[in-house]
Protein backbone atom coordinates (compact mmCIF):
# COMPACT_ATOMS: atom_id res chain seq x y z
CA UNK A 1 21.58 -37.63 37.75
CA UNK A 2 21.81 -34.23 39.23
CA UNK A 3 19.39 -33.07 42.25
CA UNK A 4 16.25 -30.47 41.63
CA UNK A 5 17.06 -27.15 42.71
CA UNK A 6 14.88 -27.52 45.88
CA UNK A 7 17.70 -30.00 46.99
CA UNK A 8 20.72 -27.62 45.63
CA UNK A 9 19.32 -24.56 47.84
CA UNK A 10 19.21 -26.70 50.82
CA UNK A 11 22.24 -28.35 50.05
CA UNK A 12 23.57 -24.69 50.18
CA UNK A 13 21.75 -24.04 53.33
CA UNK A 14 22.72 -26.92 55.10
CA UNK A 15 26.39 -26.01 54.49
CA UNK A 16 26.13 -22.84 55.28
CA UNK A 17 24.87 -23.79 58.60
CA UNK A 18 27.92 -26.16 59.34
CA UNK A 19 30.50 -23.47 58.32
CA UNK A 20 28.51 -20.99 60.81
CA UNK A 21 29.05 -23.51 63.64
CA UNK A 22 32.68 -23.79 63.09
CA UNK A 23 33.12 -20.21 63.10
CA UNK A 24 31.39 -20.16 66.35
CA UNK A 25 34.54 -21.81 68.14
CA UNK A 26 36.70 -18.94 66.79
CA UNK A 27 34.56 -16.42 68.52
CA UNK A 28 33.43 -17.98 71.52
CA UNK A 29 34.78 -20.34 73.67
CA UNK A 30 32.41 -22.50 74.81
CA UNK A 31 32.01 -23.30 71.22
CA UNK A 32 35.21 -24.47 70.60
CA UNK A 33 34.84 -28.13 71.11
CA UNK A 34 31.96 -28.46 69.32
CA UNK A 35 33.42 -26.03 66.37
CA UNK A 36 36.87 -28.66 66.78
CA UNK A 37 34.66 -31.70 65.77
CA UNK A 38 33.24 -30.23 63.19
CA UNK A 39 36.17 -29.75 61.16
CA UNK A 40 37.56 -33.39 62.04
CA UNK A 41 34.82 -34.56 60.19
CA UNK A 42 34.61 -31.32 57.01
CA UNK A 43 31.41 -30.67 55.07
CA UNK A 44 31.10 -34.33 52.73
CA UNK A 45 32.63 -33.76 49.45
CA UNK A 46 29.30 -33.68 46.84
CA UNK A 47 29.89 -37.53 45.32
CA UNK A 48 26.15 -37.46 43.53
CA UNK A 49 27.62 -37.34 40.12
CA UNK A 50 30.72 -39.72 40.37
CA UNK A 51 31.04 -42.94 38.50
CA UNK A 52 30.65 -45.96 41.15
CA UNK A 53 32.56 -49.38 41.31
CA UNK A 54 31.79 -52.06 43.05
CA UNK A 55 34.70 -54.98 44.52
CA UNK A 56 32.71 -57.71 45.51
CA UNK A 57 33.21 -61.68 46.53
CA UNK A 58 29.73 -62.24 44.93
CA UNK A 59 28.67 -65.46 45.03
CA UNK A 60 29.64 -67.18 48.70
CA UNK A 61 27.05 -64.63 51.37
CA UNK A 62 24.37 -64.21 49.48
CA UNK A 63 24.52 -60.41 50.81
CA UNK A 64 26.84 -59.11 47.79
CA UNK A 65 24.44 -60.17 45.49
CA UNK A 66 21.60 -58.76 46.77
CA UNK A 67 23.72 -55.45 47.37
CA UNK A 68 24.64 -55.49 43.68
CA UNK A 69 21.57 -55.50 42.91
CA UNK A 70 20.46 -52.57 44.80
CA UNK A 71 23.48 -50.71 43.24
CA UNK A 72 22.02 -52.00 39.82
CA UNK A 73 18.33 -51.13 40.12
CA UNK A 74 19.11 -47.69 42.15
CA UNK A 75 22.82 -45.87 40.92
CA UNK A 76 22.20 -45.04 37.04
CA UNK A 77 26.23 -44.45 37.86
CA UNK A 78 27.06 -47.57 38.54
CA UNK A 79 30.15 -48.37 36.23
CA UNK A 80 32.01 -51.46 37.14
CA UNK A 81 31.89 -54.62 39.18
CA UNK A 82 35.42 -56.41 40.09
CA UNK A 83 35.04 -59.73 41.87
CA UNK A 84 37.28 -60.41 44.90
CA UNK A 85 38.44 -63.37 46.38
CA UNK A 86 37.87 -65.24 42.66
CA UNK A 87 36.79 -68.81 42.42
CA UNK A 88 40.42 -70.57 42.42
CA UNK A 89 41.10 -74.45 40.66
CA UNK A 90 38.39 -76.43 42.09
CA UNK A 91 35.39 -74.33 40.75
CA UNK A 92 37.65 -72.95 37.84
CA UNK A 93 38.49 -69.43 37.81
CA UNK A 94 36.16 -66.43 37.10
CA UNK A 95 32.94 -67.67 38.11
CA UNK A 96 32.27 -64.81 40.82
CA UNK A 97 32.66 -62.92 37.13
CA UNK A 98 30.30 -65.15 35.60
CA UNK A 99 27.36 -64.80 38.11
CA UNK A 100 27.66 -61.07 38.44
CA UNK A 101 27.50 -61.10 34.61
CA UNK A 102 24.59 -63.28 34.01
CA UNK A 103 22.59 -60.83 37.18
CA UNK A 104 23.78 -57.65 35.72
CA UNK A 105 21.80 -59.02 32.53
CA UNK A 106 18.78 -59.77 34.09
CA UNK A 107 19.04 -56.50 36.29
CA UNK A 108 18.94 -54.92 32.98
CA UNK A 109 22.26 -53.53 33.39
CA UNK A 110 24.20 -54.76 30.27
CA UNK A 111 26.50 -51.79 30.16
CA UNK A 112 28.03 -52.40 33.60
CA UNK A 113 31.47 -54.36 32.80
CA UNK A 114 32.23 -57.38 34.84
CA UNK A 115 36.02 -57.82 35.44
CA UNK A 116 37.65 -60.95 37.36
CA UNK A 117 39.69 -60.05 40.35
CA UNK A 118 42.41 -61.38 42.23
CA UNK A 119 41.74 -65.19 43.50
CA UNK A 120 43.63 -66.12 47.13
CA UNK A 121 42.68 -69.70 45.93
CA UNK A 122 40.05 -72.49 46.47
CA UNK A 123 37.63 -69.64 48.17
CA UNK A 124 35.76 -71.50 50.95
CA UNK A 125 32.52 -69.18 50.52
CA UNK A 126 30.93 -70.15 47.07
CA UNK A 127 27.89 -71.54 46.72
CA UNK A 128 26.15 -70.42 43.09
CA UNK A 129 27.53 -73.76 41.60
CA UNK A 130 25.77 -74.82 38.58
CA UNK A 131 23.30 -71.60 38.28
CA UNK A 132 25.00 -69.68 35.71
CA UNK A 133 24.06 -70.87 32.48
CA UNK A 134 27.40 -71.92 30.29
CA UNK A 135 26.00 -69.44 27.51
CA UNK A 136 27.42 -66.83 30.11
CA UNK A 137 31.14 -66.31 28.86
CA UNK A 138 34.37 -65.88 31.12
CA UNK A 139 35.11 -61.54 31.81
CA UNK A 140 38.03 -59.50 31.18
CA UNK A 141 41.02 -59.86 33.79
CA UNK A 142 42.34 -57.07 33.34
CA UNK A 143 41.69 -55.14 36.84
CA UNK A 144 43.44 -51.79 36.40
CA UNK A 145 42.47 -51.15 32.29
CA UNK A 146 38.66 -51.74 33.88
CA UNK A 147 39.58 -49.00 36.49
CA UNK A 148 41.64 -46.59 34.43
CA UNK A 149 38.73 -46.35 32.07
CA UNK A 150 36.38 -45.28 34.67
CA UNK A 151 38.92 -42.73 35.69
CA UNK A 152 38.70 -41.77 32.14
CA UNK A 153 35.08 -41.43 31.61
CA UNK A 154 34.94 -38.61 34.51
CA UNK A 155 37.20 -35.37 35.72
CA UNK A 156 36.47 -36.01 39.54
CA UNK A 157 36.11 -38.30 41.85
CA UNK A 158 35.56 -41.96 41.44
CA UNK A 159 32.92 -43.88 44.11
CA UNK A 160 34.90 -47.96 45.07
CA UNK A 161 32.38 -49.57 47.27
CA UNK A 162 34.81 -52.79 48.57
CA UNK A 163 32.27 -55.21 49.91
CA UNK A 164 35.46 -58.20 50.24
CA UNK A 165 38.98 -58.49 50.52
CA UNK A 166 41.20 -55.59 49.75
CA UNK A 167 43.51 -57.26 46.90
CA UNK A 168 42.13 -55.36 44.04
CA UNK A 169 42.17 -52.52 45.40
CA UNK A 170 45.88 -52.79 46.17
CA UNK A 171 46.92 -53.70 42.99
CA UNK A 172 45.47 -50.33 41.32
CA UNK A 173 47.40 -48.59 43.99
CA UNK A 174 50.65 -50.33 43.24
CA UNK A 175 50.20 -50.70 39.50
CA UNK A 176 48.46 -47.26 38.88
CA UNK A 177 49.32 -45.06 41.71
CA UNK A 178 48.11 -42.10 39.61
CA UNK A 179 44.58 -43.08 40.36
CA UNK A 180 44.85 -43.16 44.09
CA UNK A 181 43.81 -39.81 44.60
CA UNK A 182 40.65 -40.22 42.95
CA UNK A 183 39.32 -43.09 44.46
CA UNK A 184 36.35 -42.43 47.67
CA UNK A 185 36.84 -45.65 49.48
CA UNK A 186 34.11 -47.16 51.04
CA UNK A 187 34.97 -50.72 52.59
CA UNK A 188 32.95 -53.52 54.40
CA UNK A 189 35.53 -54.59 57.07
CA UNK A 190 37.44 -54.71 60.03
CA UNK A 191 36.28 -54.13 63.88
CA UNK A 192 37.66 -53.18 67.08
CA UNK A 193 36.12 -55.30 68.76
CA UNK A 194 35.74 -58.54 66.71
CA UNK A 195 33.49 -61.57 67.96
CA UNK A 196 36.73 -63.50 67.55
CA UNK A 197 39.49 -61.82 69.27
CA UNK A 198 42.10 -64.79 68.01
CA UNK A 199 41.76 -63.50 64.70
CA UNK A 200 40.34 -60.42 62.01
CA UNK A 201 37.65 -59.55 60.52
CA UNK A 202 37.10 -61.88 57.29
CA UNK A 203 37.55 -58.96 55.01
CA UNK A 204 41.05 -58.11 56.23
CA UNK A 205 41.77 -61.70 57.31
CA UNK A 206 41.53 -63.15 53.73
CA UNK A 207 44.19 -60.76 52.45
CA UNK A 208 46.50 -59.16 54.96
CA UNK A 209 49.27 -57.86 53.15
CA UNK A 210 46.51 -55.91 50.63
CA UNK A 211 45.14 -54.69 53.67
CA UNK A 212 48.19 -53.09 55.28
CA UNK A 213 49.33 -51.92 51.33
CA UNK A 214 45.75 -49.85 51.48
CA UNK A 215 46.73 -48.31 55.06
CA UNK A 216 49.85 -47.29 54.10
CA UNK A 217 48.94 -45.60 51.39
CA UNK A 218 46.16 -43.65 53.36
CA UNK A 219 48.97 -42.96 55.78
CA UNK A 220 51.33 -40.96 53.28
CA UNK A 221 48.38 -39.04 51.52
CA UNK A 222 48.64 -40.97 48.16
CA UNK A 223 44.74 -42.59 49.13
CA UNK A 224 42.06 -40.24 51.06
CA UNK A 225 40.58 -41.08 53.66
CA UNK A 226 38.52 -43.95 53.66
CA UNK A 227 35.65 -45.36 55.33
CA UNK A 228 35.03 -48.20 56.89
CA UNK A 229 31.69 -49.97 58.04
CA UNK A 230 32.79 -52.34 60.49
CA UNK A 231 31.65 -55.96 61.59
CA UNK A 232 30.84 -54.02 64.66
CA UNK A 233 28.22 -52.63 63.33
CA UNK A 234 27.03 -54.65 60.81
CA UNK A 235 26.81 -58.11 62.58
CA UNK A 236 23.63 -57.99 63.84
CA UNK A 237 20.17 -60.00 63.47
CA UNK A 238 18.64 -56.53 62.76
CA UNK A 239 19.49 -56.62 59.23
CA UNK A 240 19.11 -60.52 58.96
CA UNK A 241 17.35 -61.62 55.77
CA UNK A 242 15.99 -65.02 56.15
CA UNK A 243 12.88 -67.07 53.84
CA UNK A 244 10.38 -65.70 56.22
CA UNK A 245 12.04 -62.04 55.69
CA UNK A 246 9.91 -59.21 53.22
CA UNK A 247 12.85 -58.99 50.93
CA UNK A 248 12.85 -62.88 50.40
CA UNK A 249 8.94 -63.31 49.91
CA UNK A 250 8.73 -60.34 47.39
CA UNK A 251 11.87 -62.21 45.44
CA UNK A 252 10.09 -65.37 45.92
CA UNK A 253 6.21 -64.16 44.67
CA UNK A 254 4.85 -65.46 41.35
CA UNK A 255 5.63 -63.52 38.52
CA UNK A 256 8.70 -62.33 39.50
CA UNK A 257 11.46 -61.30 37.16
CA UNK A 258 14.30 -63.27 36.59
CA UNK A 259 16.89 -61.32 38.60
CA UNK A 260 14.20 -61.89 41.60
CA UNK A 261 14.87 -65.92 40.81
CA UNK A 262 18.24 -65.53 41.02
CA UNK A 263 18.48 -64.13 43.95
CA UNK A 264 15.99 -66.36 45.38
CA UNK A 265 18.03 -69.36 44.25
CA UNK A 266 21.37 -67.72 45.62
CA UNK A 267 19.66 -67.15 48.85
CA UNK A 268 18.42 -71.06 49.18
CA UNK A 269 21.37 -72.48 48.50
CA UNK A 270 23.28 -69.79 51.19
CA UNK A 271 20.82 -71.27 53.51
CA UNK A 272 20.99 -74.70 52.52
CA UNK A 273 24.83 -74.63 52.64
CA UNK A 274 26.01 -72.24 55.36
CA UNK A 275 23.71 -70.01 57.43
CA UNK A 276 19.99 -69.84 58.00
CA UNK A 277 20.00 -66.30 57.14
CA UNK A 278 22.21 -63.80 55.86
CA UNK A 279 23.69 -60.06 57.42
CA UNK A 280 23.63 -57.21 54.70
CA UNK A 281 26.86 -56.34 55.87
CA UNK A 282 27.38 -54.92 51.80
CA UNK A 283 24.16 -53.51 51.41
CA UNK A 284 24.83 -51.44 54.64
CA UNK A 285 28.50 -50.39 53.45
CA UNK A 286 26.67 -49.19 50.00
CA UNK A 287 24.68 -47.29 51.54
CA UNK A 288 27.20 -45.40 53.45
CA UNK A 289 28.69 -45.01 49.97
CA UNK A 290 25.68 -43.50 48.74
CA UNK A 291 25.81 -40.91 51.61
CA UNK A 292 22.54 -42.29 52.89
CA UNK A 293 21.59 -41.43 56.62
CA UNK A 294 21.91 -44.89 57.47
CA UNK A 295 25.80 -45.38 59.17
CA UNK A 296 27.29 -42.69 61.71
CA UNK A 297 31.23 -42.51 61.21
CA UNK A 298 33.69 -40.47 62.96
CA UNK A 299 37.06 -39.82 62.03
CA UNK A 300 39.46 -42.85 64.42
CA UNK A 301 42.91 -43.90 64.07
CA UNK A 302 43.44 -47.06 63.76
CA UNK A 303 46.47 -49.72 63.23
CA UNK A 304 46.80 -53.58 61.96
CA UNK A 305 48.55 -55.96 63.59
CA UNK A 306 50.85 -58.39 61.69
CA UNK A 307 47.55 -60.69 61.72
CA UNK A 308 44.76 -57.82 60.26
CA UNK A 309 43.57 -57.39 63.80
CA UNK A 310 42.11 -53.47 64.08
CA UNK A 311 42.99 -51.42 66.85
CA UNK A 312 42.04 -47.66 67.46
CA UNK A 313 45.70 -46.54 69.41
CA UNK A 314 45.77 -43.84 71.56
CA UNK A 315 48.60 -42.34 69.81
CA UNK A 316 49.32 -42.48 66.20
CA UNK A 317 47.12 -44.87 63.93
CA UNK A 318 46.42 -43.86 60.45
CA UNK A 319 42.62 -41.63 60.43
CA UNK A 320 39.72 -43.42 58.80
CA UNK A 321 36.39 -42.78 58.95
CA UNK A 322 35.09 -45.67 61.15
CA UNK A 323 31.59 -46.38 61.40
CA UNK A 324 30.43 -46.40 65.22
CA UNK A 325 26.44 -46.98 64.62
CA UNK A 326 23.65 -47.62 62.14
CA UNK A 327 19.69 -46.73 61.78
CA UNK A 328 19.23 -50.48 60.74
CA UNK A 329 15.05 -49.94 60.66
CA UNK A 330 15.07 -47.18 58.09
CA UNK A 331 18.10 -49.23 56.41
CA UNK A 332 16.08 -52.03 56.13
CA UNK A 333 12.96 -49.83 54.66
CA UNK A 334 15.09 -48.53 51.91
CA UNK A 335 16.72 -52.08 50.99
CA UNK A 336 13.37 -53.78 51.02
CA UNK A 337 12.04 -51.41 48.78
CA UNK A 338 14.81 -51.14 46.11
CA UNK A 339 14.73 -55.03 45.57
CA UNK A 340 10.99 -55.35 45.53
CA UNK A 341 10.29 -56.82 41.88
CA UNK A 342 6.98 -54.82 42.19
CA UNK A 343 8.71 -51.31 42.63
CA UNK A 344 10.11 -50.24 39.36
CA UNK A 345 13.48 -48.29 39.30
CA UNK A 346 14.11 -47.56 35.77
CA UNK A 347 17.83 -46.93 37.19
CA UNK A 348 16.90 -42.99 37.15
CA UNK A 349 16.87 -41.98 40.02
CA UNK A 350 20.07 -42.63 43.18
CA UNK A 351 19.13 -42.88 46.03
């Protein structure tokens, strides 16, 4: 849904303004570093209108859940969810699939196709067992049709928020490199300076090769620029949701919906299972998506080791924009709002 014209004039103003300051270096000198920056990091492309998909390990954290359903009660233009890192033998495959399915439904969000992604096998993080009611039927497989028909639907740009590994994405680059160049990239992952230095960040570290595949391709121009919103910045108790947390209670309070009771049953067993709270590590990286003013980036060059570990060289590297920071109290205003039951979206309005 387009802005009012209130928001288009100061769109205009706004980047007005920024192409003043860069012509400020070309005139005077002790402008010039400032006016330099400034065009490392060019006026955002306008994204408000673009179809959005969403590549998501749903199911293990309860975070991706709870960040799909922000995308599905905020972004009218939400248009497909993958699932990453499927369930593999021992849970049978497709089940990530399954559970986005059955909360898409009860979002009210039955238009949104559900397509299974690539498995790397018996995932360790899965923990909606048993939930999803076996009415709920397996999803497509078929990862690049589901993409190309986005494409389709739209002349520009195409939103991918990745909030797991990076195997889907690299199969649409490999099998339908004509795409590339429409895809904004968003991804939850990697960090220069990750609480483990022995190994990467999960993200990378549960598919490597995709990982390096997605690089290279930003590398030689085929895929621009992505961003990515780092463990760095996203592992931190300031965006902790636990059962004494707002967002939990309002899920939790009688009456709620049914998507609220899902959630609230994904989030028990999370803490039951795993962790007494969970990070909104994807909630964070949607936002960024979104073009909130949540996550500061800056354009950094960075490089993979043979193990997914991220550097930022000081010579070479391929650019990304890498987040550096994050406003996590008015984050966590806006994400406690959009999944309170009590708040009604009508999935008019993006954020």
């Amino acid at each position: 849904m387009g802005e009012s014209n209130d928001d288009d004039r100061t769109v205009s103003e706004l980047r007005e303004e920024w192409r003043r300051r860069v012509e400020l270096g070309e005139m005077f000198p002790e402008f010039q570093a400032a006016s330099e920056q400034l065009r490392k990091a060019p006026w955002p492309e306008d994204l408000r209108n673009a179809p959005l998909i969403i590549d998501t390990d749903i199911g293990g954290d309860a975070d991706d859940a709870l960040a799909v359903a922000v995308a599905a009660r905020k972004v009218p233009l939400l248009s497909l969810v993958i699932t990453a890192d499927e369930t593999g033998p021992a849970a049978g495959p497709g089940q990530r699939a399954r559970f986005a399915r059955w909360l898409l439904d009860a979002i009210g969000r039955p238009e949104v196709p559900v397509v299974s992604g690539k498995s790397v096998g018996d995932t360790e993080y899965w923990c909606v067992d048993g939930l999803v009611p076996e009415t709920v039927p397996a999803q497509s497989v078929d990862v690049v049709a589901a993409v190309r028909h986005v494409c389709a639907s739209t002349a520009g740009p195409v939103r991918w928020v990745g909030m797991g590994p990076l195997g889907n994405l690299a199969t649409v680059l490999q099998e339908a490199p004509e795409l590339a160049s429409r895809l904004r990239v968003t991804q939850m992952g990697g960090a220069l300076n990750y609480r483990h230095p022995d190994r990467a960040e999960h993200n990378i570290r549960l598919n490597v090769p995709a990982a390096h595949q997605v690089l290279d391709a930003v590398a030689k121009g085929v895929l621009p620029k992505p961003g990515f919103v780092t463990s760095d910045i996203t592992f931190t108790p300031a965006i902790a949701v636990g059962p004494d947390s707002a967002v939990y209670r309002a899920l939790a309070a009688p009456g709620a919906p049914q998507w609220a009771a899902i959630l609230r049953a994904h989030l028990d067993r999370w803490f039951e299972r795993f962790y007494p709270d969970t990070l909104q590590h994807d909630a964070l990286t949607l936002s960024a998506a979104l073009r909130l003013p949540f996550v500061d980036s800056i354009l950094t060059p960075v490089v993979l080791d043979e193990i997914g570990r991220m550097t930022s060289p000081t010579n070479g590297g391929v650019p990304v924009m890498l987040s550096r920071e994050a406003n996590y109290e008015a984050f966590m205003r806006w994400f406690t709002q959009a999944l309170d039951p009590t708040v009604s979206t009508e999935h008019a309005q993006e954020a």
